[in-house]
C-alpha atoms as a PDB file:
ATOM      1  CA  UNK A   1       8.366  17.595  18.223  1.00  0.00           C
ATOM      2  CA  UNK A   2       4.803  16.577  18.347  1.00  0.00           C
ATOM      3  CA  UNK A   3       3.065  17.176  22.075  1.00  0.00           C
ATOM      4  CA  UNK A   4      -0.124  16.017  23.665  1.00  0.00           C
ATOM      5  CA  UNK A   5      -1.291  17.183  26.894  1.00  0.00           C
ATOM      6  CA  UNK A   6      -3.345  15.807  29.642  1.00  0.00           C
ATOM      7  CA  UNK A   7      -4.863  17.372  32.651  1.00  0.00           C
ATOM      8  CA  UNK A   8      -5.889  15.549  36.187  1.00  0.00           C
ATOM      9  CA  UNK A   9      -9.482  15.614  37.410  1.00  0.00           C
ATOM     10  CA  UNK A  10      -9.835  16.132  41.384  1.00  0.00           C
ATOM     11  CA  UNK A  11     -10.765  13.249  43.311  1.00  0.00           C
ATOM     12  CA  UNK A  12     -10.063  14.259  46.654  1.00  0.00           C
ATOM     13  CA  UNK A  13      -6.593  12.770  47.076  1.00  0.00           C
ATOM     14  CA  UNK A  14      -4.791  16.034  47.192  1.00  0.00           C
ATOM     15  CA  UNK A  15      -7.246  17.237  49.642  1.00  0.00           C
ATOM     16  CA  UNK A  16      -8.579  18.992  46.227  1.00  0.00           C
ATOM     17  CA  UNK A  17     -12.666  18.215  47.625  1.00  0.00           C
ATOM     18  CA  UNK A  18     -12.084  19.172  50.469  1.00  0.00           C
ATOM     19  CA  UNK A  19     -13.991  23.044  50.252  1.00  0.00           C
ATOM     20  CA  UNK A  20     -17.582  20.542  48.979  1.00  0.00           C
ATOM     21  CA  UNK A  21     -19.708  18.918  51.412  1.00  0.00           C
ATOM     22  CA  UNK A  22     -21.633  16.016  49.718  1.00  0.00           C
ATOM     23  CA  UNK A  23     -19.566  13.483  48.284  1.00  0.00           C
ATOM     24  CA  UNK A  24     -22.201  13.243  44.822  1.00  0.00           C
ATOM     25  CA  UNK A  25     -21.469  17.034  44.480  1.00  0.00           C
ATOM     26  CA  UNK A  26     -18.042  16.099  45.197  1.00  0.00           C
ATOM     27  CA  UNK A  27     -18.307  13.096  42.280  1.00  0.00           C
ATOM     28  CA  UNK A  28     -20.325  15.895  39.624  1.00  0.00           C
ATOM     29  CA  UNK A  29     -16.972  18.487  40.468  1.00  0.00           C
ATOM     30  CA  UNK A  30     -14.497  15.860  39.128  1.00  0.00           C
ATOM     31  CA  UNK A  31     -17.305  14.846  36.032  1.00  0.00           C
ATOM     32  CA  UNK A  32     -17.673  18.592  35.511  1.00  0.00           C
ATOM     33  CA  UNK A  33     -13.734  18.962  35.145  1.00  0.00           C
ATOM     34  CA  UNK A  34     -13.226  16.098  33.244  1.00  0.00           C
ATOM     35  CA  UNK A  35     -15.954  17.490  30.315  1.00  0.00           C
ATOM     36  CA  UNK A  36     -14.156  20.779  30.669  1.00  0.00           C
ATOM     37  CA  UNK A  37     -10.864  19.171  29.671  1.00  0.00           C
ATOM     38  CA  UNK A  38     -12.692  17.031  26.859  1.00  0.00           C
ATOM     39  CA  UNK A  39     -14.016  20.226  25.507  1.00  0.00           C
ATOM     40  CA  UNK A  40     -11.056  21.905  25.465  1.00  0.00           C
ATOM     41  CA  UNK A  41      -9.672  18.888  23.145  1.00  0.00           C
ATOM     42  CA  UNK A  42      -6.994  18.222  26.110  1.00  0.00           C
ATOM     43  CA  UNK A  43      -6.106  14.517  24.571  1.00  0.00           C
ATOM     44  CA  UNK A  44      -6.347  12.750  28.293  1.00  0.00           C
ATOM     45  CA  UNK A  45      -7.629  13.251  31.565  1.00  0.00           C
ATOM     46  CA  UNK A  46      -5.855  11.427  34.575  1.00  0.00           C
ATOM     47  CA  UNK A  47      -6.389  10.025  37.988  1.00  0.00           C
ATOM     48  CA  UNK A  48      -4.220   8.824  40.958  1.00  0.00           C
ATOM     49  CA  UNK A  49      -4.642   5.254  42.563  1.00  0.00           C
ATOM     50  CA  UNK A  50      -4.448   5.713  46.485  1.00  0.00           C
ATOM     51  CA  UNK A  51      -7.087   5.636  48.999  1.00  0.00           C
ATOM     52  CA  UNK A  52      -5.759   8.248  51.640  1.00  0.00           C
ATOM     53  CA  UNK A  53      -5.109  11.463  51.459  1.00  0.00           C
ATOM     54  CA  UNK A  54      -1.818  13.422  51.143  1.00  0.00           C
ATOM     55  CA  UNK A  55       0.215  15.018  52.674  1.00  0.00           C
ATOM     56  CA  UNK A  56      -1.480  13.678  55.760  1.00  0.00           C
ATOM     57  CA  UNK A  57      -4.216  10.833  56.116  1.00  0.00           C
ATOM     58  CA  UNK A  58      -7.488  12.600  56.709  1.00  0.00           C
ATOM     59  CA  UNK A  59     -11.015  11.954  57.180  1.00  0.00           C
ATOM     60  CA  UNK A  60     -11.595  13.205  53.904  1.00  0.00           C
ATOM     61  CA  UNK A  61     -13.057  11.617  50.361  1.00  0.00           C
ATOM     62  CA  UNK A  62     -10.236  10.187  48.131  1.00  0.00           C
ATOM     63  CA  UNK A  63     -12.463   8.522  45.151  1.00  0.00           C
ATOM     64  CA  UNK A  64     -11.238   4.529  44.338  1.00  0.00           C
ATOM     65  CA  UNK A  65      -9.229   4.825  41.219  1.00  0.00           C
ATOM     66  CA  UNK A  66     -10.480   2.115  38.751  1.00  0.00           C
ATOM     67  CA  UNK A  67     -13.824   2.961  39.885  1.00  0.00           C
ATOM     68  CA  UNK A  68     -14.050   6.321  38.687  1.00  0.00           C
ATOM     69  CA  UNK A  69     -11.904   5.190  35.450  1.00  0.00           C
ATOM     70  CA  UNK A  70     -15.182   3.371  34.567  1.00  0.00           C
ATOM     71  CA  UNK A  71     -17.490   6.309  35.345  1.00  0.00           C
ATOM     72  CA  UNK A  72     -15.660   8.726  34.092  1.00  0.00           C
ATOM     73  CA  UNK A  73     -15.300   6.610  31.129  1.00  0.00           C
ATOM     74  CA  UNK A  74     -18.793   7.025  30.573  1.00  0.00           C
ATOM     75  CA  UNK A  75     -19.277  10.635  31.344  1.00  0.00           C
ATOM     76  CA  UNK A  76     -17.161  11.799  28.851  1.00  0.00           C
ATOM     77  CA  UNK A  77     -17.602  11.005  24.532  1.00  0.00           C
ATOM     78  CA  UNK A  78     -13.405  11.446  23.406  1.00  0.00           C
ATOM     79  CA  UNK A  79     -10.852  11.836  25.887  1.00  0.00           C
ATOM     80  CA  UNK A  80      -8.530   9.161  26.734  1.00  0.00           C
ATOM     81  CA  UNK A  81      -8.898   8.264  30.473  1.00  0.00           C
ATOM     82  CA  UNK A  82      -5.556   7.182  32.627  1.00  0.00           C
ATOM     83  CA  UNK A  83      -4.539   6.235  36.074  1.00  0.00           C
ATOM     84  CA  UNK A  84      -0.809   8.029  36.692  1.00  0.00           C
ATOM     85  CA  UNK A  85      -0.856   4.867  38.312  1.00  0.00           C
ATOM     86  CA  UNK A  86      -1.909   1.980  38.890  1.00  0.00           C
ATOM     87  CA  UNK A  87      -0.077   0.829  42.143  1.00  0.00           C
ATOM     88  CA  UNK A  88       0.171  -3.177  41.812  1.00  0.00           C
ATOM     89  CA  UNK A  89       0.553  -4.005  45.279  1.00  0.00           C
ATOM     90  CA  UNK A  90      -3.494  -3.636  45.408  1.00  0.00           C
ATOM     91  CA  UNK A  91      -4.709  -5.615  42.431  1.00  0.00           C
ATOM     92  CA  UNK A  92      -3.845  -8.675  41.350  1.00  0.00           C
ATOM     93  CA  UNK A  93      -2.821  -7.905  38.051  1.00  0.00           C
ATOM     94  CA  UNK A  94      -4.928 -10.459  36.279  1.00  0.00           C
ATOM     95  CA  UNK A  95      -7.878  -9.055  37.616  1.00  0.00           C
ATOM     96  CA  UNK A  96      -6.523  -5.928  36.943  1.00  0.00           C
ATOM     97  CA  UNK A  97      -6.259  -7.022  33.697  1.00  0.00           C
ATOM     98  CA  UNK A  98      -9.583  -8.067  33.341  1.00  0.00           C
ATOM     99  CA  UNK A  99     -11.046  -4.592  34.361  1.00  0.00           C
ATOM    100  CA  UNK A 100      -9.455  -2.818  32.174  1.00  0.00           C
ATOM    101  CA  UNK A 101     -10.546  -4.514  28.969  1.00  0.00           C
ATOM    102  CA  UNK A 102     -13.812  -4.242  30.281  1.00  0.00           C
ATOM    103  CA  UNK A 103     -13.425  -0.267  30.602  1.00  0.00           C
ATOM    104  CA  UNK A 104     -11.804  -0.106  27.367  1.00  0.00           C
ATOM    105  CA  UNK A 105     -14.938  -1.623  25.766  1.00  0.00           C
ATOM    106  CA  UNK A 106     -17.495   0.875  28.069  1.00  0.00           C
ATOM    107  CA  UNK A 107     -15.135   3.978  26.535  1.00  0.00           C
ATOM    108  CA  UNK A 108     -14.982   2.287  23.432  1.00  0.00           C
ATOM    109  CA  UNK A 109     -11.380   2.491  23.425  1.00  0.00           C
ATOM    110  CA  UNK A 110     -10.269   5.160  25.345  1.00  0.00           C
ATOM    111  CA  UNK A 111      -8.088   3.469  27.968  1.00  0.00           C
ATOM    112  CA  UNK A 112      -4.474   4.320  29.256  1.00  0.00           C
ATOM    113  CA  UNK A 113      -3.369   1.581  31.624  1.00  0.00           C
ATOM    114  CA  UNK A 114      -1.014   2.737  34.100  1.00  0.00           C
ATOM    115  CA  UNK A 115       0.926   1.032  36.187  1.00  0.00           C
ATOM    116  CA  UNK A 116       3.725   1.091  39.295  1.00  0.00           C
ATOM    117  CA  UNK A 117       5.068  -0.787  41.905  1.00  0.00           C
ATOM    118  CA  UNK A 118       3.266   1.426  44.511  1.00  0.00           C
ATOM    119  CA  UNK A 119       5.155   3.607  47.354  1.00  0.00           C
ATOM    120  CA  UNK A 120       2.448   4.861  50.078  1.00  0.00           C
ATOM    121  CA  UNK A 121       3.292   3.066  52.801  1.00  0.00           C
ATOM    122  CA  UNK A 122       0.852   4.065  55.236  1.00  0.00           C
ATOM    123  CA  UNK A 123      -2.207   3.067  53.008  1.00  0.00           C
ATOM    124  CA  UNK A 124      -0.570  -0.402  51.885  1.00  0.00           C
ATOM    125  CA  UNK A 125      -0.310  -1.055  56.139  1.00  0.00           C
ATOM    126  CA  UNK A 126      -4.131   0.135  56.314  1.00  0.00           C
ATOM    127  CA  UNK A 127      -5.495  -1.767  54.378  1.00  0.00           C
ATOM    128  CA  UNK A 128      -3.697  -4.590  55.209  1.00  0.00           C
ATOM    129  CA  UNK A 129      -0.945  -5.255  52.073  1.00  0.00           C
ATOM    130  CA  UNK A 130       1.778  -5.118  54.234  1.00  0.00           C
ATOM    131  CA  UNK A 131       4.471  -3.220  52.742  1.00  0.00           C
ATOM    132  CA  UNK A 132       7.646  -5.432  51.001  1.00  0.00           C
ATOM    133  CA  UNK A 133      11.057  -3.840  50.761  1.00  0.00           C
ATOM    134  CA  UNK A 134      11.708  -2.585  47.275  1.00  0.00           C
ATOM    135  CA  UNK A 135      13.239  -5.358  45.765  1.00  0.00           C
ATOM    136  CA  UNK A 136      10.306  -7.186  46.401  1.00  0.00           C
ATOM    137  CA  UNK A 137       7.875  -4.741  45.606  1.00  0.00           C
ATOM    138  CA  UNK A 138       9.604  -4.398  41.971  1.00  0.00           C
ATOM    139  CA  UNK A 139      10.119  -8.114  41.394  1.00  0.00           C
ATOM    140  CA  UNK A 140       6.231  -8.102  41.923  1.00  0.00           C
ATOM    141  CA  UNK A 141       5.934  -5.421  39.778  1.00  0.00           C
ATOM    142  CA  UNK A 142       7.874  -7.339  36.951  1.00  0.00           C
ATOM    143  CA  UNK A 143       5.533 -10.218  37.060  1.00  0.00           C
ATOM    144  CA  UNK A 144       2.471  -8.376  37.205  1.00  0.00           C
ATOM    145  CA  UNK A 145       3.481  -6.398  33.550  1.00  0.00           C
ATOM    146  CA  UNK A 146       4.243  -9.141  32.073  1.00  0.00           C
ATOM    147  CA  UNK A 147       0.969 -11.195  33.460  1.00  0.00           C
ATOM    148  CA  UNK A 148      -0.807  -8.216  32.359  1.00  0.00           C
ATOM    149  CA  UNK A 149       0.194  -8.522  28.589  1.00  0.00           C
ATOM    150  CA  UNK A 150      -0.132 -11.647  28.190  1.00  0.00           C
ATOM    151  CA  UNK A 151      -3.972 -11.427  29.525  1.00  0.00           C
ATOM    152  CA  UNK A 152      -4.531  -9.007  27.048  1.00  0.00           C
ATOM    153  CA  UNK A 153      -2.856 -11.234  23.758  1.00  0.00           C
ATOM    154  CA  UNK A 154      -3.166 -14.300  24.879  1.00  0.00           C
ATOM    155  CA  UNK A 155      -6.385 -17.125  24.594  1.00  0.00           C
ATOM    156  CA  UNK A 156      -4.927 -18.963  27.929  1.00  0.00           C
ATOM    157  CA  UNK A 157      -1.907 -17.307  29.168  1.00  0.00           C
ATOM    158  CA  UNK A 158      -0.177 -19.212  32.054  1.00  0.00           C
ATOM    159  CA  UNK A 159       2.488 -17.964  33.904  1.00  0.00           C
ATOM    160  CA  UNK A 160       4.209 -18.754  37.204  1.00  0.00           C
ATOM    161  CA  UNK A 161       5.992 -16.338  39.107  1.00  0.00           C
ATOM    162  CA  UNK A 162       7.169 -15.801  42.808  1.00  0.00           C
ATOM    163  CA  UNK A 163       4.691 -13.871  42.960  1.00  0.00           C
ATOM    164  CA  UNK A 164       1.756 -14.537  41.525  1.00  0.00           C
ATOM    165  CA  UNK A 165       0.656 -17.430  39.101  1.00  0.00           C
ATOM    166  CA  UNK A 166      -1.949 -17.840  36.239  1.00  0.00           C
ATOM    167  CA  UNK A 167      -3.066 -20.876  34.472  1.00  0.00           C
ATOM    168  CA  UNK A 168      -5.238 -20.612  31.554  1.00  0.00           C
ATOM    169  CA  UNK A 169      -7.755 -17.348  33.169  1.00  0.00           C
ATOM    170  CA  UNK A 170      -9.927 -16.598  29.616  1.00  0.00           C
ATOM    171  CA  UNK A 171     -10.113 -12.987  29.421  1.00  0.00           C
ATOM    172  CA  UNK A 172     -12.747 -11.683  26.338  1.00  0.00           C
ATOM    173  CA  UNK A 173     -13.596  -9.400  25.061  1.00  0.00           C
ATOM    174  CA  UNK A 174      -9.608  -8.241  25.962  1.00  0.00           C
ATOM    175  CA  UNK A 175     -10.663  -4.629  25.221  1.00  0.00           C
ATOM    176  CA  UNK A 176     -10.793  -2.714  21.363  1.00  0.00           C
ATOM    177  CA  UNK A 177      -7.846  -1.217  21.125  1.00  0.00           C
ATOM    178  CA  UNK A 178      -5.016  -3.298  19.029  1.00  0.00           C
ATOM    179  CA  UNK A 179      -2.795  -4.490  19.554  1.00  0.00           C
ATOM    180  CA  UNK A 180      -3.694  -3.950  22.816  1.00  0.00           C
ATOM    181  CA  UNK A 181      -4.830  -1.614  26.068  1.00  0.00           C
ATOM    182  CA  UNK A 182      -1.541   1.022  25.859  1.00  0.00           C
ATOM    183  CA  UNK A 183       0.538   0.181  28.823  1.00  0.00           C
ATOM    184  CA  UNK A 184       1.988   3.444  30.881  1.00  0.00           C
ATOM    185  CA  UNK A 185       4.579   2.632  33.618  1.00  0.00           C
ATOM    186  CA  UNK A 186       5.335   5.071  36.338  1.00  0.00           C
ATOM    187  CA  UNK A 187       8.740   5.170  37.561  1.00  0.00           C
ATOM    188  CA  UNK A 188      12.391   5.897  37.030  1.00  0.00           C
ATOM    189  CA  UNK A 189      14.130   2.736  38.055  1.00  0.00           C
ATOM    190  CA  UNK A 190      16.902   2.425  35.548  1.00  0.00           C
ATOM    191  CA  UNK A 191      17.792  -1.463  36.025  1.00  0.00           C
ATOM    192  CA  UNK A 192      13.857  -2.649  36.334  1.00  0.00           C
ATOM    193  CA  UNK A 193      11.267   0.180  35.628  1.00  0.00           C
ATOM    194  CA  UNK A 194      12.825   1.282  32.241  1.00  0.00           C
ATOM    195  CA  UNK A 195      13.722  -2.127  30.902  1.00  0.00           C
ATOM    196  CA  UNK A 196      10.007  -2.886  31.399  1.00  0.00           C
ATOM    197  CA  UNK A 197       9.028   0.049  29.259  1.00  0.00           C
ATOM    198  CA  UNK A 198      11.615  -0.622  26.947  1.00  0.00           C
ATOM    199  CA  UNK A 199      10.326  -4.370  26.281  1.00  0.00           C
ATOM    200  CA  UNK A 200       6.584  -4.097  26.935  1.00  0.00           C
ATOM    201  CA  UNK A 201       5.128  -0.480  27.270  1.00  0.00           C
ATOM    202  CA  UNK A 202       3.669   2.225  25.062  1.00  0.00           C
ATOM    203  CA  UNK A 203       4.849   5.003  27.090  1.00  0.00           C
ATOM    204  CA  UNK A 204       6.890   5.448  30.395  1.00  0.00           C
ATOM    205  CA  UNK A 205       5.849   8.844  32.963  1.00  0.00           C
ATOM    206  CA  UNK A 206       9.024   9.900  34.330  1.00  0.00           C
ATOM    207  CA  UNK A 207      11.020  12.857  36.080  1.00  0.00           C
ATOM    208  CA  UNK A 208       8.311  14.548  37.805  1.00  0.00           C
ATOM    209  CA  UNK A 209       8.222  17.688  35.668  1.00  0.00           C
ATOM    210  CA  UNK A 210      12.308  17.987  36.331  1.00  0.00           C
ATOM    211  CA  UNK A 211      14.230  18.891  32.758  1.00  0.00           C
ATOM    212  CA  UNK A 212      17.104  17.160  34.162  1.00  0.00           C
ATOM    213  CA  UNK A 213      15.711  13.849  35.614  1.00  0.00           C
ATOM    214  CA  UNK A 214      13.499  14.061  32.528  1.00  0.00           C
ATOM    215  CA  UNK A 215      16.531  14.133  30.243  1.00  0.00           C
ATOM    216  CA  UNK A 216      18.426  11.491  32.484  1.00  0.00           C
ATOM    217  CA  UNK A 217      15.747   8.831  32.923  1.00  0.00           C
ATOM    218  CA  UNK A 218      15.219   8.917  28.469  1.00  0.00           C
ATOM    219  CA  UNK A 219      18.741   8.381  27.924  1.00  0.00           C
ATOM    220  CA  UNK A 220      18.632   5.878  30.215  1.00  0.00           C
ATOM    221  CA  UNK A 221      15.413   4.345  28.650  1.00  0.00           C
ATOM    222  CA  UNK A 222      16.761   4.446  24.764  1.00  0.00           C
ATOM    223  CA  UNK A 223      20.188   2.766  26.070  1.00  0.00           C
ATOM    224  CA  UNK A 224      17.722  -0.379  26.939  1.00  0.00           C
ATOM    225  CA  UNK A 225      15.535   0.359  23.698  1.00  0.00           C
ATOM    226  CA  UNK A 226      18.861  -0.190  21.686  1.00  0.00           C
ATOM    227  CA  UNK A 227      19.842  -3.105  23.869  1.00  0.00           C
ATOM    228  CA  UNK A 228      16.433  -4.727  23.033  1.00  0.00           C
ATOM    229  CA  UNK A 229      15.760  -3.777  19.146  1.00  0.00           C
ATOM    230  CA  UNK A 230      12.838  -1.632  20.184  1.00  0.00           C
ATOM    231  CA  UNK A 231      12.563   1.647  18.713  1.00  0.00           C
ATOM    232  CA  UNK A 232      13.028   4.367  20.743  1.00  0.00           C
ATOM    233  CA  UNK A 233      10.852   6.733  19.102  1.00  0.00           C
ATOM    234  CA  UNK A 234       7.342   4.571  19.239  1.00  0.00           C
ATOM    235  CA  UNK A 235       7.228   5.135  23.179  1.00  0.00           C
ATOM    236  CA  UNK A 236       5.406   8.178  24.562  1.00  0.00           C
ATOM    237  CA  UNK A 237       7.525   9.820  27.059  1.00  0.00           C
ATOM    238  CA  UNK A 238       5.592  11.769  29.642  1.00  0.00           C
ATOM    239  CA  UNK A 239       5.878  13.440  32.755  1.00  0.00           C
ATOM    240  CA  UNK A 240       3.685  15.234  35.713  1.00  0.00           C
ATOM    241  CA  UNK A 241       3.835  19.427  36.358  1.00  0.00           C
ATOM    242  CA  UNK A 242       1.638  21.102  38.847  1.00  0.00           C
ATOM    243  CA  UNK A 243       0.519  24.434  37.202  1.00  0.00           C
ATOM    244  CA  UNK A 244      -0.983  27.271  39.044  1.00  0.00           C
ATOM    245  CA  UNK A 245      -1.589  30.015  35.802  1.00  0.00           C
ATOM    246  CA  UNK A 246      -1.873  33.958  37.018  1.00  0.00           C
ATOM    247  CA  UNK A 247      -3.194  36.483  35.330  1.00  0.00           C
ATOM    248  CA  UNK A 248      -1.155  39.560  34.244  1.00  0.00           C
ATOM    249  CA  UNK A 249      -0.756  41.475  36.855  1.00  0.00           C
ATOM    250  CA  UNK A 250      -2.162  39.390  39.739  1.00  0.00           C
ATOM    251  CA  UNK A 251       0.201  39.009  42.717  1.00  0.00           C
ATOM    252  CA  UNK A 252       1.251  35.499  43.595  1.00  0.00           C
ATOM    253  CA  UNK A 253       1.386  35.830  47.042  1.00  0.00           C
ATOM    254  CA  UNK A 254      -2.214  36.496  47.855  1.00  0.00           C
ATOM    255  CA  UNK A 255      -3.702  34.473  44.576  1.00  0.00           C
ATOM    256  CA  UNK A 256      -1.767  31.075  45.938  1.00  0.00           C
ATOM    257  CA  UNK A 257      -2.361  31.428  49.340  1.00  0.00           C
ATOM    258  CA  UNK A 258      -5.434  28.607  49.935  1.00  0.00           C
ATOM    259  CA  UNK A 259      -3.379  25.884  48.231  1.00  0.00           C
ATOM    260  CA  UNK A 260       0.054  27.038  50.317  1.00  0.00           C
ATOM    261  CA  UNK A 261      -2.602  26.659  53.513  1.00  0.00           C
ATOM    262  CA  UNK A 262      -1.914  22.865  54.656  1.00  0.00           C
ATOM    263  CA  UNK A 263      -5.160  20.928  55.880  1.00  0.00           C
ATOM    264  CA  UNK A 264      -3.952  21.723  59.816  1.00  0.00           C
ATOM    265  CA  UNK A 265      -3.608  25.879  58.595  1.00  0.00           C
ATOM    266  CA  UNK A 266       0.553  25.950  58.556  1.00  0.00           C
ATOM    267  CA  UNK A 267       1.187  27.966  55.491  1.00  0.00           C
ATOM    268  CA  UNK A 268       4.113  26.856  53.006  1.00  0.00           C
ATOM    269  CA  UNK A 269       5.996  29.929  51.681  1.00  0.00           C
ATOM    270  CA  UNK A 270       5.386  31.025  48.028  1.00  0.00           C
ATOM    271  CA  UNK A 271       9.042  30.114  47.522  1.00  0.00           C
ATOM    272  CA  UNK A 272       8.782  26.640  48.702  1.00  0.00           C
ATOM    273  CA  UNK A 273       5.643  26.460  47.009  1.00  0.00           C
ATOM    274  CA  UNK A 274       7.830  27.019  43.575  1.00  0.00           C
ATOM    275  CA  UNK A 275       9.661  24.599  44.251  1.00  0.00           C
ATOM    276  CA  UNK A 276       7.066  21.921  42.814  1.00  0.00           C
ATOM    277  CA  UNK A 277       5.071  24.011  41.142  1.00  0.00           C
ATOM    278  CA  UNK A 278       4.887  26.132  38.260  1.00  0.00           C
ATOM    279  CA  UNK A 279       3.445  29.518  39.342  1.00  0.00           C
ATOM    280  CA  UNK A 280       3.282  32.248  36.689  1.00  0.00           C
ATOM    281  CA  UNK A 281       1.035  33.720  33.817  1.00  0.00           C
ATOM    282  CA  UNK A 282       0.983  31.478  30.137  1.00  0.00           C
ATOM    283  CA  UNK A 283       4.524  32.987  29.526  1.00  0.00           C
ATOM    284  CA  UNK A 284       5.678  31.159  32.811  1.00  0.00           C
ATOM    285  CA  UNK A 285       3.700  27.699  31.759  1.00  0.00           C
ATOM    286  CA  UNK A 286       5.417  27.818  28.353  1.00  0.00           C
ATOM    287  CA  UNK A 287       8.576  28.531  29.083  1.00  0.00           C
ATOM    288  CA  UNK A 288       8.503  25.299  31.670  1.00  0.00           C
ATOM    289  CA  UNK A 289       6.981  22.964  29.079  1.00  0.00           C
ATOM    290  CA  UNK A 290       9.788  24.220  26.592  1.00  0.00           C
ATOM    291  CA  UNK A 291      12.699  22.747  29.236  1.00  0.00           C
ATOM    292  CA  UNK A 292      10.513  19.631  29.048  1.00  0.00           C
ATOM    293  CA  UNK A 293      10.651  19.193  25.440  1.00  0.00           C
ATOM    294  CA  UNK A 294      13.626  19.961  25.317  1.00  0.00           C
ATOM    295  CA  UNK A 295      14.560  17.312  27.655  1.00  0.00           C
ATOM    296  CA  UNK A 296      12.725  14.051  25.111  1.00  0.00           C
ATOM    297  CA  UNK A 297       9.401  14.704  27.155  1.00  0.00           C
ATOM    298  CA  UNK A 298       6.490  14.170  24.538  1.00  0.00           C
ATOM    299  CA  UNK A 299       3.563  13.904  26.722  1.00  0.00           C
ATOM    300  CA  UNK A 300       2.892  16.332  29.857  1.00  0.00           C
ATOM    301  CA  UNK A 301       0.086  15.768  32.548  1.00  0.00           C
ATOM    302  CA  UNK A 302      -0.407  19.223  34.064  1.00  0.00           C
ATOM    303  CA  UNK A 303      -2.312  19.150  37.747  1.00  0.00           C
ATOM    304  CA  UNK A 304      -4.085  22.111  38.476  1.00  0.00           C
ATOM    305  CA  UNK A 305      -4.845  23.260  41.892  1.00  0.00           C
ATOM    306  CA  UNK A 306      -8.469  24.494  43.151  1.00  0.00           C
ATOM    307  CA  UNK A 307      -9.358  23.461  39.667  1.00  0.00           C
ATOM    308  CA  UNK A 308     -12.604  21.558  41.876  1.00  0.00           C
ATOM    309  CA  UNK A 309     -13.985  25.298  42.121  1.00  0.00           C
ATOM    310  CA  UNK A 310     -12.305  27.254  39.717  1.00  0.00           C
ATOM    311  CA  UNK A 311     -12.924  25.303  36.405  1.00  0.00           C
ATOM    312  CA  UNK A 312     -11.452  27.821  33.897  1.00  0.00           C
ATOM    313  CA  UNK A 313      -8.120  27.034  34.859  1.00  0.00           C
ATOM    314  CA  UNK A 314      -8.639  23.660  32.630  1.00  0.00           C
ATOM    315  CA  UNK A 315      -9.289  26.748  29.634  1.00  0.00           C
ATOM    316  CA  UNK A 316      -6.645  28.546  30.800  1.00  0.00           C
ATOM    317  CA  UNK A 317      -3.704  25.880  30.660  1.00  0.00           C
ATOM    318  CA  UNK A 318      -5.543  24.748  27.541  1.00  0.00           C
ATOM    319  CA  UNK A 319      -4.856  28.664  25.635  1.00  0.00           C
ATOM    320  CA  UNK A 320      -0.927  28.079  26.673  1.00  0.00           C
ATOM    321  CA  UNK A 321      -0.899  24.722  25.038  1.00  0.00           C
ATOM    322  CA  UNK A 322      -2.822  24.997  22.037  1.00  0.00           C
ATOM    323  CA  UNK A 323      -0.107  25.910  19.903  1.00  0.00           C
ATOM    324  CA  UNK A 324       1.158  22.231  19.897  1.00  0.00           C
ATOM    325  CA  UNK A 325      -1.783  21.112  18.520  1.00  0.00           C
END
């Protein structure tokens, strides 16, 4: 099976910043990253869409998502650029629409559009969304995909939802790629989430770097692909890991010890740690990524800690997956 990877730049929302003072150095880190990754012919580079920090809201810089999509979309020459994703409680999505064909012409066609129904509840109440229950939040999420197409093949789309309602918005130029902007959507719901990527997306992000869920959530998505008549095989099916690479030899303990250090100094145990992350030398990495293709998973985004300040971590996840190139 063919594999492409993709790495995430820092943008402060996993307090990943936090260790840099001025918030352009801060903006120059993530740039800096995001060419490392590009020259290291990674196919995508990825950011989150939230405005506060986690695990705890702090006083600390968490860049705007679709902002940086555009800058970043000029500071870099090849790599795709994503959001893993889009949360469509804070956009309406025919604006959202609109933005991205406009950064898909500045990066002359380099655009991933994610997209999800959004799940942070304390920045939705902040800044002043409110926060549905999930039914609501995912019939929202329904419209907003299918709004979303339809700006982007459509002269005068008109729609009219529960939720939201267009009528003839003229969106040009609707981006370069054809037949459209590829549409990623986050999520594992099996009755809403995957029927959407089954009739309208390109690819579907699933599982969070779990073989099993992985495996689960793709039989779950071809069952609706064979409902539908689409084929199975034309979506990319991706998935998240966090990856912190040692070197032979160096002892875990001591080399994960800042990132186990919470922003109030409690320190998570290198066992817990493990628990959603992948800690080990290239053998380690591989051996994880192996359960994931092995599982349907196509695509993998890796995240790599302190990566802000220690930039040949993007080489050093790039040497272990190399050989899928």
């Amino acid at each position: 099976m063919s594999v492409k990877f993709g790495v995430f730049v820092p943008q402060g929302w996993r307090l990943d910043l936090v260790e840099i003072d001025n918030p352009l150095a801060q903006y120059e880190a993530m740039t800096a990253v995001a060419r490392r990754a590009e020259a290291a012919a990674f196919d995508s580079i990825w950011v989150y869409d939230h405005f506060h920090t986690v695990p705890t809201p702090e006083i600390e810089t968490t860049f705007e998502c679709w902002s940086i999509t555009a800058g970043l979309a000029r500071d870099t020459k090849t790599i795709k650029i994503g959001q893993m994703v889009t949360c469509n409680g804070y956009r309406n999505p025919a604006l959202l629409a609109k933005i991205a064909s406009t950064i898909d012409v500045m990066s002359a066609g380099r655009l991933l559009c994610g997209l999800g129904a959004g799940w942070y509840e304390h920045e939705w109440l902040a800044y002043g969304y409110g926060f549905p229950e999930i039914p609501e939040r995912m019939r929202a999420f329904r419209e907003a995909v299918e709004i979303i197409v339809k700006m982007w093949t459509e002269e005068k789309p008109t729609y009219t939802g529960k939720h939201y309602t267009i009528n003839g918005p003229i969106n040009e130029p609707k981006g370069i790629q054809t037949p459209h902007i590829p549409l990623w959507l986050g999520g594992g719901g099996e009755k809403v989430t995957l029927k959407l990527v089954a009739k309208y997306a390109q690819a579907c992000n699933v599982g969070g770097g779990n073989p099993e869920t992985v495996a689960q959530k793709l039989a779950i998505l071809k069952e609706h692909c064979d409902t539908l008549g689409r084929d199975y095989n034309a979506i990319t099916k991706s998935t998240n890991i966090n990856v912190f690479m040692l070197e032979k030899g160096e002892d875990a303990e001591k080399a994960t010890l800042k990132v186990r250090t919470a922003y109030n100094g409690t320190v998570t145990s290198l066992e817990d740690y493990k628990k959603n992350a992948v800690v080990g030398t290239a053998d380690v990495v591989e051996a994880k990524i192996e359960t994931l293709v092995a599982a349907g998973a196509d695509y993998i985004i890796g995240y790599l800690p302190r990566v802000a300040y220690e930039q040949d971590r993007v080489d050093q996840f790039a040497a272990v997956v190399k050989k899928y190139s």
